[in-house]
C-alpha atoms as a PDB file:
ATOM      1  CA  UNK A   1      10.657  -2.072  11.209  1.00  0.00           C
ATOM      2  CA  UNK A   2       8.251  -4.711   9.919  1.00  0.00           C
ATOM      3  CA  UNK A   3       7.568  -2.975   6.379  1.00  0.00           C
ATOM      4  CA  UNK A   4      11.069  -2.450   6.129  1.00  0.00           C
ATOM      5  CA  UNK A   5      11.761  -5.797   6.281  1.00  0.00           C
ATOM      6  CA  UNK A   6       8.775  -6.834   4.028  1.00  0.00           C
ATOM      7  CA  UNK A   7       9.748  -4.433   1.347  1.00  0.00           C
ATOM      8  CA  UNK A   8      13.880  -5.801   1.683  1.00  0.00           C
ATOM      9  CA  UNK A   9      11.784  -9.446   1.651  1.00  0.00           C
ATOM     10  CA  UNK A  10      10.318  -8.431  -1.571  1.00  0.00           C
ATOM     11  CA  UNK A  11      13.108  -7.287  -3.678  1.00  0.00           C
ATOM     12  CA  UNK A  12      14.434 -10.606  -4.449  1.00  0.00           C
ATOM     13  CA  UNK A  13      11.075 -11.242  -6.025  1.00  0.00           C
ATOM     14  CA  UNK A  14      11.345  -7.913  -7.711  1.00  0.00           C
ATOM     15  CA  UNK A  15      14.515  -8.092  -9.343  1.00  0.00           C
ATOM     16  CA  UNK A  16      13.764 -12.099 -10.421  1.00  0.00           C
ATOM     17  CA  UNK A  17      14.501 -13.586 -13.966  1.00  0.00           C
ATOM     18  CA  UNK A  18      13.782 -16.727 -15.794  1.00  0.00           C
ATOM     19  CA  UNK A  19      10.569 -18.801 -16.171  1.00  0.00           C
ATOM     20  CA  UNK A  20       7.725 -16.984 -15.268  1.00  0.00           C
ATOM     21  CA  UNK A  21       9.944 -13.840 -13.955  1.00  0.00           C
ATOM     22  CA  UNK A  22       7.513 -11.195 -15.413  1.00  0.00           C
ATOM     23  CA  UNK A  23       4.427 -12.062 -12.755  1.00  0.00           C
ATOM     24  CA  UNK A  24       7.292 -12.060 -10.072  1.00  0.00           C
ATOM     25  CA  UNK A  25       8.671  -8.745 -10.895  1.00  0.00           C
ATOM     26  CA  UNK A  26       5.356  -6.871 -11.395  1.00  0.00           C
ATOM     27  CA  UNK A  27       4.310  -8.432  -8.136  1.00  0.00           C
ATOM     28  CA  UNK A  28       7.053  -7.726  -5.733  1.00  0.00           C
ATOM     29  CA  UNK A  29       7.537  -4.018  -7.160  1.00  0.00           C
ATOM     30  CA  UNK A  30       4.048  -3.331  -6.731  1.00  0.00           C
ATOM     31  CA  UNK A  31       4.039  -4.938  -3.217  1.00  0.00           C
ATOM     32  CA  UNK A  32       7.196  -3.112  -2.080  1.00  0.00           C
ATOM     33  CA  UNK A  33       6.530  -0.116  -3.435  1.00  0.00           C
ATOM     34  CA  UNK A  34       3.212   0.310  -2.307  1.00  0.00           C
ATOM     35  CA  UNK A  35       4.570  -1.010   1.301  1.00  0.00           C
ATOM     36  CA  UNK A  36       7.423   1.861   1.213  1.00  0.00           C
ATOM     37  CA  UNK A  37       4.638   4.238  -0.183  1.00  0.00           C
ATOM     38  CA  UNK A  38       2.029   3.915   2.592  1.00  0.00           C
ATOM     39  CA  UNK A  39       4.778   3.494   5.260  1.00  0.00           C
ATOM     40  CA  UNK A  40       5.919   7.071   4.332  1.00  0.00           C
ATOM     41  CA  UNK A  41       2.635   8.132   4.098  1.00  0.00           C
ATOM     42  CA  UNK A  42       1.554   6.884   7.382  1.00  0.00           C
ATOM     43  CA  UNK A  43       4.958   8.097   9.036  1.00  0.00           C
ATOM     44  CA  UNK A  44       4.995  11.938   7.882  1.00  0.00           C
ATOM     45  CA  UNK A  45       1.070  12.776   5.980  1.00  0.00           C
ATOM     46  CA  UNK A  46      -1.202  11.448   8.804  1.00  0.00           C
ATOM     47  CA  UNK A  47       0.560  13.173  11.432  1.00  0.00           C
ATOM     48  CA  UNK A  48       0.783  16.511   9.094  1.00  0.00           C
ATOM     49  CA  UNK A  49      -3.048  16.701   8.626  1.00  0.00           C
ATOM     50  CA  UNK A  50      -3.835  16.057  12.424  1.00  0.00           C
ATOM     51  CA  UNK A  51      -2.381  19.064  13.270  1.00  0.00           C
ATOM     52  CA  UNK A  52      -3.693  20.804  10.409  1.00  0.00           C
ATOM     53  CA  UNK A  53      -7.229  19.427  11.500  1.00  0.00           C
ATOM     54  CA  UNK A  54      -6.784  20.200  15.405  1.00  0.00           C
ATOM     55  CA  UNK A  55      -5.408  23.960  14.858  1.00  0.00           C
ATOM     56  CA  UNK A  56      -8.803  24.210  12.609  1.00  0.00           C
ATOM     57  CA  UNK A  57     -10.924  22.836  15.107  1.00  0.00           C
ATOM     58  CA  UNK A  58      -9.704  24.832  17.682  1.00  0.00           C
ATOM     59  CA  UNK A  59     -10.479  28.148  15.076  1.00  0.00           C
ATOM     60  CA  UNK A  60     -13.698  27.216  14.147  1.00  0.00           C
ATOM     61  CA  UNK A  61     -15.174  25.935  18.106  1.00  0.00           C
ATOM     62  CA  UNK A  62     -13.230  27.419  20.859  1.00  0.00           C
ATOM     63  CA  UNK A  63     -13.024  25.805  23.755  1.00  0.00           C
ATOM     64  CA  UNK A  64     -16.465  27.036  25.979  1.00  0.00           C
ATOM     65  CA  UNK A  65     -15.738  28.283  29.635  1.00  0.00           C
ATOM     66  CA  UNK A  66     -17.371  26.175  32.455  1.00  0.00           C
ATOM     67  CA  UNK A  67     -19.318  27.974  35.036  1.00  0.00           C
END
């Protein structure tokens, strides 16, 4: 919810024009985009190569038995 609202925050600064509109622009499309970017990436990746690492961990070291 809070990077949504920073990268909604950010689009008036990324759509700006006038004086000095060129530093604006490059910095509030790189800023939201690289807010949506890692957002996504934290919301769908991470949780895609924990599993991938726990279903290898299991493979590789089975659980041991206890006596």
């Amino acid at each position: 919810m809070t990077s949504l609202t920073m990268v909604i925050g950010m689009l008036p600064m990324a759509f700006a024009s006038g004086a000095g509109a060129n530093g604006s622009r490059s910095l509030g499309l790189t800023t939201a985009g690289g807010m949506a970017v890692g957002t996504l990436f934290m919301l769908f990746i991470v949780p895609c190569l924990y599993i991938f690492f726990q279903k290898v961990d299991e493979r590789v070291m089975p659980r041991r038995k206890v006596k």
